[in-house]
C-alpha atoms as a PDB file:
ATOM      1  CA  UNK A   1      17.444  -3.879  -1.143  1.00  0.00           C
ATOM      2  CA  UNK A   2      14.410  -6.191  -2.903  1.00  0.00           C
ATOM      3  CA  UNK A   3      12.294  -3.430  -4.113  1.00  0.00           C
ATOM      4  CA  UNK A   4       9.782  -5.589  -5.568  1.00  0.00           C
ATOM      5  CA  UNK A   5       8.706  -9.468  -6.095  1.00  0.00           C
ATOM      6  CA  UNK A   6       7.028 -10.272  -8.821  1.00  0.00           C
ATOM      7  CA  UNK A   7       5.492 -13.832 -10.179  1.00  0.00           C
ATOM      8  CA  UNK A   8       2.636 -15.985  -9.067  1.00  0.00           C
ATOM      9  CA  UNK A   9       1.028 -16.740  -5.713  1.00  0.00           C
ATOM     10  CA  UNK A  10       2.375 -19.974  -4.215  1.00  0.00           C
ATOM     11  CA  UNK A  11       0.973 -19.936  -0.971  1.00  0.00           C
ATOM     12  CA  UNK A  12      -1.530 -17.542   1.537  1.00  0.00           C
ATOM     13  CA  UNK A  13      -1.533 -17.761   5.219  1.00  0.00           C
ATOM     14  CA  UNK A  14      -2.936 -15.238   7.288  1.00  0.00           C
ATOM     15  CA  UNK A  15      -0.226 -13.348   8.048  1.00  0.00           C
ATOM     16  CA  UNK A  16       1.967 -13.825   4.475  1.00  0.00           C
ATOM     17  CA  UNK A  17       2.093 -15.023   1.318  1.00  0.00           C
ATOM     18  CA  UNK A  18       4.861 -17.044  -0.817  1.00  0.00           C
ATOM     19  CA  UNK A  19       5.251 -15.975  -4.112  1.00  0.00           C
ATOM     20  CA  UNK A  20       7.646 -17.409  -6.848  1.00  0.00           C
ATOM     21  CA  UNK A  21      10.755 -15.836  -8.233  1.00  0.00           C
ATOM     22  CA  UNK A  22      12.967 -17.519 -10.542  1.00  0.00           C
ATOM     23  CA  UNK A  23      12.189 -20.839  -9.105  1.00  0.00           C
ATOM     24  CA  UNK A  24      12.493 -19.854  -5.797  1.00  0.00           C
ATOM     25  CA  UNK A  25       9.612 -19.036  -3.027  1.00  0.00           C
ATOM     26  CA  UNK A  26       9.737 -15.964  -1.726  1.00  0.00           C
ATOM     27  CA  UNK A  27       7.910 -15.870   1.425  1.00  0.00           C
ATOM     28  CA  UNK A  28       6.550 -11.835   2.522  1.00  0.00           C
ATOM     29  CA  UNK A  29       4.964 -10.595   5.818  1.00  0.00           C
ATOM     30  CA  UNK A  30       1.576  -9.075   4.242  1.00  0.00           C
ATOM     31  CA  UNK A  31      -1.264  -7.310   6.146  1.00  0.00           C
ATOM     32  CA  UNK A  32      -4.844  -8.859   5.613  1.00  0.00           C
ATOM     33  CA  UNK A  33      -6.026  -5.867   3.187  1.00  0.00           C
ATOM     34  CA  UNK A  34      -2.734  -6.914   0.965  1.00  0.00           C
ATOM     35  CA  UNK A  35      -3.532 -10.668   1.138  1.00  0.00           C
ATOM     36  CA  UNK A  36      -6.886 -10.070   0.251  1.00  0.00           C
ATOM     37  CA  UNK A  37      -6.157  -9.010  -3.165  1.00  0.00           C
ATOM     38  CA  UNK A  38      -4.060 -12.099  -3.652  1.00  0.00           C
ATOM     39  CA  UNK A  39      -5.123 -15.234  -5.486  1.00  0.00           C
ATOM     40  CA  UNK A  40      -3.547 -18.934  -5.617  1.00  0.00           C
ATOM     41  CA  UNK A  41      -1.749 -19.186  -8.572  1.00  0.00           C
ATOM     42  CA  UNK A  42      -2.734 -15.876 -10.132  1.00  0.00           C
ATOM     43  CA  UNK A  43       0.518 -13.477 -10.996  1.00  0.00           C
ATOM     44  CA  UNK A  44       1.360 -10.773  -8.266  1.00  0.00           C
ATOM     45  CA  UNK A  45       3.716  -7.858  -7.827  1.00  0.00           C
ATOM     46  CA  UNK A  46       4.278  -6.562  -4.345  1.00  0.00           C
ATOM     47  CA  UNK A  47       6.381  -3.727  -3.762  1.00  0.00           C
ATOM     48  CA  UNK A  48       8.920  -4.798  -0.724  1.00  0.00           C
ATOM     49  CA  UNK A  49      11.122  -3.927   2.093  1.00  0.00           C
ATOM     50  CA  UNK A  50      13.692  -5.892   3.378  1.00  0.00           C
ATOM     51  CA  UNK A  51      14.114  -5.828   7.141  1.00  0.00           C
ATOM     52  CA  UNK A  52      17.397  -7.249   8.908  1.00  0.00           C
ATOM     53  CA  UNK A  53      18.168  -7.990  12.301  1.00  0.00           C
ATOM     54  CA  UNK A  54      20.923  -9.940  13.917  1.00  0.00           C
ATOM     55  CA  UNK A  55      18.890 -13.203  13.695  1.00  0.00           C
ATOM     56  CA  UNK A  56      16.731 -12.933  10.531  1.00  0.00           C
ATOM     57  CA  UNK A  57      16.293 -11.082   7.352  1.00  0.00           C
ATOM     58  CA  UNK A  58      11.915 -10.099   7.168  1.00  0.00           C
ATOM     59  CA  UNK A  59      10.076  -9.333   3.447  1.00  0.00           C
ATOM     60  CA  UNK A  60       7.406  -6.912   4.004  1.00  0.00           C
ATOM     61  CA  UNK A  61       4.975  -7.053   1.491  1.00  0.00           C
ATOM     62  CA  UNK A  62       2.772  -4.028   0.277  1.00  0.00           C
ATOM     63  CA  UNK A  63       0.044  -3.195  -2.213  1.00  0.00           C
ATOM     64  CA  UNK A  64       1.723  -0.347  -4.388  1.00  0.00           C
ATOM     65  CA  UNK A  65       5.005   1.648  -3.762  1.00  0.00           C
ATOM     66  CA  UNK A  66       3.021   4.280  -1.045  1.00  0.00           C
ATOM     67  CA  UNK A  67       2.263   1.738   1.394  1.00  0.00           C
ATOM     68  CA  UNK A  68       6.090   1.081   1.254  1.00  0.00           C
ATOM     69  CA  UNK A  69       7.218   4.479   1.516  1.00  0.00           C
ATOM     70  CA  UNK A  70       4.828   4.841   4.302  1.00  0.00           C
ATOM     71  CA  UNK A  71       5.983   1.570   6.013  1.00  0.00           C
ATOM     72  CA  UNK A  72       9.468   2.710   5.847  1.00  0.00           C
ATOM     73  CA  UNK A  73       8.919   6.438   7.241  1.00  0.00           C
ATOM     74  CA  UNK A  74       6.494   5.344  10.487  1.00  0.00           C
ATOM     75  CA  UNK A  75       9.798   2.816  11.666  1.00  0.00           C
ATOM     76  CA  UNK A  76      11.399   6.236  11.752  1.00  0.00           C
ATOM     77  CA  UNK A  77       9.335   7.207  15.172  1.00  0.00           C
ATOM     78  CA  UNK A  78      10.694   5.999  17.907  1.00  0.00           C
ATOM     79  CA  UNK A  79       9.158   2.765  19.603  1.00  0.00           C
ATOM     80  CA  UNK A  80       7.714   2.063  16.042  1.00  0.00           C
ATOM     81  CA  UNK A  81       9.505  -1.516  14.416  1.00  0.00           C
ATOM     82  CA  UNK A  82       7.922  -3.284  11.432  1.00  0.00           C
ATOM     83  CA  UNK A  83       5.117  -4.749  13.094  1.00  0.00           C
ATOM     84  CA  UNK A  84       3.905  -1.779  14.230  1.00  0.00           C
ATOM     85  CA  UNK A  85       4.084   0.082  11.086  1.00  0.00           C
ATOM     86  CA  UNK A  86       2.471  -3.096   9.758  1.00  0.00           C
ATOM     87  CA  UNK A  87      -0.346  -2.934  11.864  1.00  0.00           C
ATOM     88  CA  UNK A  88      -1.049   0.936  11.529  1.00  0.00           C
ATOM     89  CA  UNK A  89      -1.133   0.279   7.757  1.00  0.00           C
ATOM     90  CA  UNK A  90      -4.087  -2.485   8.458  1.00  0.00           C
ATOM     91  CA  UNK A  91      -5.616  -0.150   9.743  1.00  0.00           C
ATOM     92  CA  UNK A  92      -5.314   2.956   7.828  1.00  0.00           C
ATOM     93  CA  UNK A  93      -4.419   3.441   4.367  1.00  0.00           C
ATOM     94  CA  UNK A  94      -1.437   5.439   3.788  1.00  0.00           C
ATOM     95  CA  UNK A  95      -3.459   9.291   2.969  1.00  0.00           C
ATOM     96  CA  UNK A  96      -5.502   8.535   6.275  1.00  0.00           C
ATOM     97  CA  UNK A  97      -2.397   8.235   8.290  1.00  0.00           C
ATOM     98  CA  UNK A  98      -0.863  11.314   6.385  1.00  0.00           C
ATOM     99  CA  UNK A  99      -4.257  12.949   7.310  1.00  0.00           C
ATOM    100  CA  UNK A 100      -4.429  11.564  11.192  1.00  0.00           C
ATOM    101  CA  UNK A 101      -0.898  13.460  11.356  1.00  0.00           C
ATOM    102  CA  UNK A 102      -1.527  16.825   9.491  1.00  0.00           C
ATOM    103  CA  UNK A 103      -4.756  17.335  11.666  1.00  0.00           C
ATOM    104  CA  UNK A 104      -3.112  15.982  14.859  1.00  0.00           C
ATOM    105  CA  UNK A 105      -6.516  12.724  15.053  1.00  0.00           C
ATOM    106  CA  UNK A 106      -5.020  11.198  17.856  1.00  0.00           C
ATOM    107  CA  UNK A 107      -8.650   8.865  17.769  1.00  0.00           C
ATOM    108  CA  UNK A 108      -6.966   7.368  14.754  1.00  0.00           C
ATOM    109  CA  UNK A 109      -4.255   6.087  15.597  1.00  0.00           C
ATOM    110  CA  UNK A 110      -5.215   4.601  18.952  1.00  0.00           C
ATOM    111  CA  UNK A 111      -7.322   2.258  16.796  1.00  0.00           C
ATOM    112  CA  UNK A 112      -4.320   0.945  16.101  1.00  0.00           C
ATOM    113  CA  UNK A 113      -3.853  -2.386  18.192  1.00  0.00           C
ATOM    114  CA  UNK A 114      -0.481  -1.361  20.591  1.00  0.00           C
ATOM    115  CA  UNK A 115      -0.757   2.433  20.166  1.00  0.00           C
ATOM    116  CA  UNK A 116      -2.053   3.922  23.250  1.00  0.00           C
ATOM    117  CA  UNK A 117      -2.970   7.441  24.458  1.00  0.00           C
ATOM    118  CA  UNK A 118       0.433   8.505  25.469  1.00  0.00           C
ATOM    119  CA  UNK A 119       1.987   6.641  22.604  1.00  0.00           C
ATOM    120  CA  UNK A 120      -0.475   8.606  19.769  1.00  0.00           C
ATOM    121  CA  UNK A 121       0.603  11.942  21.113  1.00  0.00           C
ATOM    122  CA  UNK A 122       4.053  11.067  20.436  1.00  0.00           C
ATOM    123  CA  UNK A 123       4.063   9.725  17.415  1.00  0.00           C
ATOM    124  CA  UNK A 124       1.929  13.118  16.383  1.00  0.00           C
ATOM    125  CA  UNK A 125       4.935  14.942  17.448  1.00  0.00           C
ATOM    126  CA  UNK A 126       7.238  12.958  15.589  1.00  0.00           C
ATOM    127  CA  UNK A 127       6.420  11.901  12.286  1.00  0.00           C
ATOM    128  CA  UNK A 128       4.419  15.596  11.642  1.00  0.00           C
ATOM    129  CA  UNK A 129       7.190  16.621   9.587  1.00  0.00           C
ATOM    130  CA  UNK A 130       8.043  13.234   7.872  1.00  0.00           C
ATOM    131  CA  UNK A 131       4.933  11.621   6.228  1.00  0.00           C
ATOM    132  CA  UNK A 132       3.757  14.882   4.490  1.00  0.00           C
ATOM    133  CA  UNK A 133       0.190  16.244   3.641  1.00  0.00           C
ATOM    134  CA  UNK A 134      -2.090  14.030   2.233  1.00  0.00           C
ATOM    135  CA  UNK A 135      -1.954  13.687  -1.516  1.00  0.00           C
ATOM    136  CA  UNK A 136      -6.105  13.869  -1.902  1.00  0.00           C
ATOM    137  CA  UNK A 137      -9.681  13.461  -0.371  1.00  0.00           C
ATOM    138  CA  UNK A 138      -8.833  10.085  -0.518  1.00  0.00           C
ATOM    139  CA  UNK A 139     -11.635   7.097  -0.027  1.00  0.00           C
ATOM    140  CA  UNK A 140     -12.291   5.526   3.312  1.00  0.00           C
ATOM    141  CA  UNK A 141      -8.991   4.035   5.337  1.00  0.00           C
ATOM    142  CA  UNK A 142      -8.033   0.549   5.128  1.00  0.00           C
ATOM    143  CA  UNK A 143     -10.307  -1.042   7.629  1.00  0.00           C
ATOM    144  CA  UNK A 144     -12.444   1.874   7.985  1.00  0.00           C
ATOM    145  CA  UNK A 145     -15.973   1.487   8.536  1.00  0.00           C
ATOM    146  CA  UNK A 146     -18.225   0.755   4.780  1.00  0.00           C
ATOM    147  CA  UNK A 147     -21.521   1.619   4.198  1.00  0.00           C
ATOM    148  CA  UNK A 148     -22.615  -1.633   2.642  1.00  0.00           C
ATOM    149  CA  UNK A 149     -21.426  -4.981   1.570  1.00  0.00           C
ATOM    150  CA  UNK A 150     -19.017  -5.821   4.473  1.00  0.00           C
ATOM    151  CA  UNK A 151     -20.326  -9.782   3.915  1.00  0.00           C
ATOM    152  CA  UNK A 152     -19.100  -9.443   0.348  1.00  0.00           C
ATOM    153  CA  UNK A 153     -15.919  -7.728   1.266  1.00  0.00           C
ATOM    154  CA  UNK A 154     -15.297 -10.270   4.668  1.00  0.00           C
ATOM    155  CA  UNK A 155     -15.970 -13.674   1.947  1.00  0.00           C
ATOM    156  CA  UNK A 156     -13.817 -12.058  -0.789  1.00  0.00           C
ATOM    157  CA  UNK A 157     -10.716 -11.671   1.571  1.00  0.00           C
ATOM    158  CA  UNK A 158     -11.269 -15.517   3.020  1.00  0.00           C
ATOM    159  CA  UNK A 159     -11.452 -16.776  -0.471  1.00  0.00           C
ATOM    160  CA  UNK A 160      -8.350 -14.076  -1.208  1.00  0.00           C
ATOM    161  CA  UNK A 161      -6.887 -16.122   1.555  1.00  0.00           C
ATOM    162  CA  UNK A 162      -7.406 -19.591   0.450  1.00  0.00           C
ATOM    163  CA  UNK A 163     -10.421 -20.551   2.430  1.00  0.00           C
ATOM    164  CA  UNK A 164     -12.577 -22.626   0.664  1.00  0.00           C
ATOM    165  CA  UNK A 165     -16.318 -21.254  -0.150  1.00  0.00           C
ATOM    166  CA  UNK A 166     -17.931 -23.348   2.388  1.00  0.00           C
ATOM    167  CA  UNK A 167     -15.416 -22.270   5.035  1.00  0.00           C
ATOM    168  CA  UNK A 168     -15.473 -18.818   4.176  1.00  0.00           C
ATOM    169  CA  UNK A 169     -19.642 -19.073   4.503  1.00  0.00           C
ATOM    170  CA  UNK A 170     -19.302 -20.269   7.881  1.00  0.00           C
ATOM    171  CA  UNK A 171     -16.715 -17.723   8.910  1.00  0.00           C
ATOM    172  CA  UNK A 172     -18.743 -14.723   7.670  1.00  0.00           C
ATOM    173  CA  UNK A 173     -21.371 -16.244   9.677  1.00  0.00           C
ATOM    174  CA  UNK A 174     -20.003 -16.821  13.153  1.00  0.00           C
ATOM    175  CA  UNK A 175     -18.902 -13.170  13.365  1.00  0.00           C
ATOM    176  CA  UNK A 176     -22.292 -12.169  11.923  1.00  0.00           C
ATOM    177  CA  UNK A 177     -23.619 -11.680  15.831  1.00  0.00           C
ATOM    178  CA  UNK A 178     -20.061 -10.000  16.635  1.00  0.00           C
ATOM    179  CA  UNK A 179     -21.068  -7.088  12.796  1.00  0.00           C
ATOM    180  CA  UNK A 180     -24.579  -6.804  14.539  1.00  0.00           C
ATOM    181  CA  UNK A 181     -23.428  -5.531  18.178  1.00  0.00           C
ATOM    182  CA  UNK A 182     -21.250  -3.089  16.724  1.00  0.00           C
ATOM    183  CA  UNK A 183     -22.785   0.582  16.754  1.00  0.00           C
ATOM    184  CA  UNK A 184     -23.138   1.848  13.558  1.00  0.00           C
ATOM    185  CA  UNK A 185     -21.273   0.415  10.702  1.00  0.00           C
ATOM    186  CA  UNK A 186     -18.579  -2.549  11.528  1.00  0.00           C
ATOM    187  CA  UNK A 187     -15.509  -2.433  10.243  1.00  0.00           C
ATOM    188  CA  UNK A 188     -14.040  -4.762   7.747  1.00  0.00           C
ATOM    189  CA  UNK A 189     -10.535  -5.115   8.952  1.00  0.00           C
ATOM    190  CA  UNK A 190     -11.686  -5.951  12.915  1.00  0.00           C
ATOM    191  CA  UNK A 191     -13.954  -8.611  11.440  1.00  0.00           C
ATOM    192  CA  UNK A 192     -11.288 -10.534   9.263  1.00  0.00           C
ATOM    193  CA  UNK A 193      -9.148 -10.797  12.085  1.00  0.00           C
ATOM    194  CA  UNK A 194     -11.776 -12.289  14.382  1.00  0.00           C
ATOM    195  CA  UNK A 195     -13.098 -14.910  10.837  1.00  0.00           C
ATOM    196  CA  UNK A 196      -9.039 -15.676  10.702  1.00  0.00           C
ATOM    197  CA  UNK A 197      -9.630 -16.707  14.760  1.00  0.00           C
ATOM    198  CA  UNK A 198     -12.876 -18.757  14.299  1.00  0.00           C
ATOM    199  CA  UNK A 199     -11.290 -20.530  11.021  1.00  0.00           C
ATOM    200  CA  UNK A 200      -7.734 -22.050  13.190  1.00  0.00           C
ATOM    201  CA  UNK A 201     -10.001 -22.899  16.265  1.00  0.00           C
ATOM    202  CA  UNK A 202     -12.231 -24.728  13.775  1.00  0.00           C
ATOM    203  CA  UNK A 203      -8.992 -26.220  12.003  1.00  0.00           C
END
């Protein structure tokens, strides 16, 4: 198993990233709050897990080691593969899914784009007894709604991304109307995805 790749940041797309081993690009299925953190060129060191199928062998990327535990221990549900457990960790940050389970939040995890209803109570059921308790108070979920700042945060992931300034500007900008509609506080994480949309249609 590749437990980790570590070396600089050859490429960002909005789905992965490429980074240099040893000469060699190693291209890894991130979610947007990893790529985010990433930088053209700068050094890197994602933990990983290697997926295999009949037809093709899939690097999942992840911020620290937790994210990959977590990754690993959701595909253990039934009706949960990689994307799934991908998107759920978009979403939530590994102590907010640990704390959606321990308390049963079946709101939670229907945020999650694929889980429904039906679907939440199951996975409740199932992976009560395999993610643990939450390891702390813990800060606000991946793509959990901020109190301030979510321009700064939205531009910082574009340019994270590879967008240029001017692009990531006009990105922030077309979902501005999208931010403002929302009640209460938008989050983050919905509003990359739709800047991500806006940016290939503009492309």
């Amino acid at each position: 198993m590749i437990a980790f790749v570590s070396g600089p940041v050859a490429a960002l797309a909005p789905d992965s990233a490429v980074v240099e081993v040893g000469g060699i690009g190693m291209s890894v299925q991130c979610a947007p709050n990893t790529l985010s953190g990433l930088r053209i060129g700068q050094q890197t060191k994602l933990a990983t897990s290697l997926v295999v199928r009949e037809d093709s062998l899939t690097l999942y990327g992840f911020a620290d080691d937790d994210e990959r535990q977590t990754f690993e221990l959701l595909q253990t549900a039934s009706g949960v593969g990689p994307r799934l457990a991908q998107a759920m960790l978009a979403v939530h940050s590994p102590d907010a899914l640990r704390r959606a389970v321990a308390t049963g939040d079946e709101k939670s995890l229907t945020a999650v784009p694929g889980i429904g209803k039906k679907g939440a109570q199951k996975l409740l059921l199932e992976l009560k007894d395999r993610l643990g308790e939450p390891l702390g108070t813990g800060g606000p979920a991946i793509g959990a709604p901020v109190t301030q700042g979510w321009r700064d945060q939205l531009h910082a992931a574009l340019i994270g991304l590879g967008y240029a300034t001017r692009e990531a500007d006009e990105a922030v900008t077309a979902v501005a109307p999208q931010a403002e509609a929302v009640e209460g506080i938008p989050q983050v994480g919905q509003l990359l995805k739709a800047a991500l949309q806006t940016l290939n249609r503009t492309r």
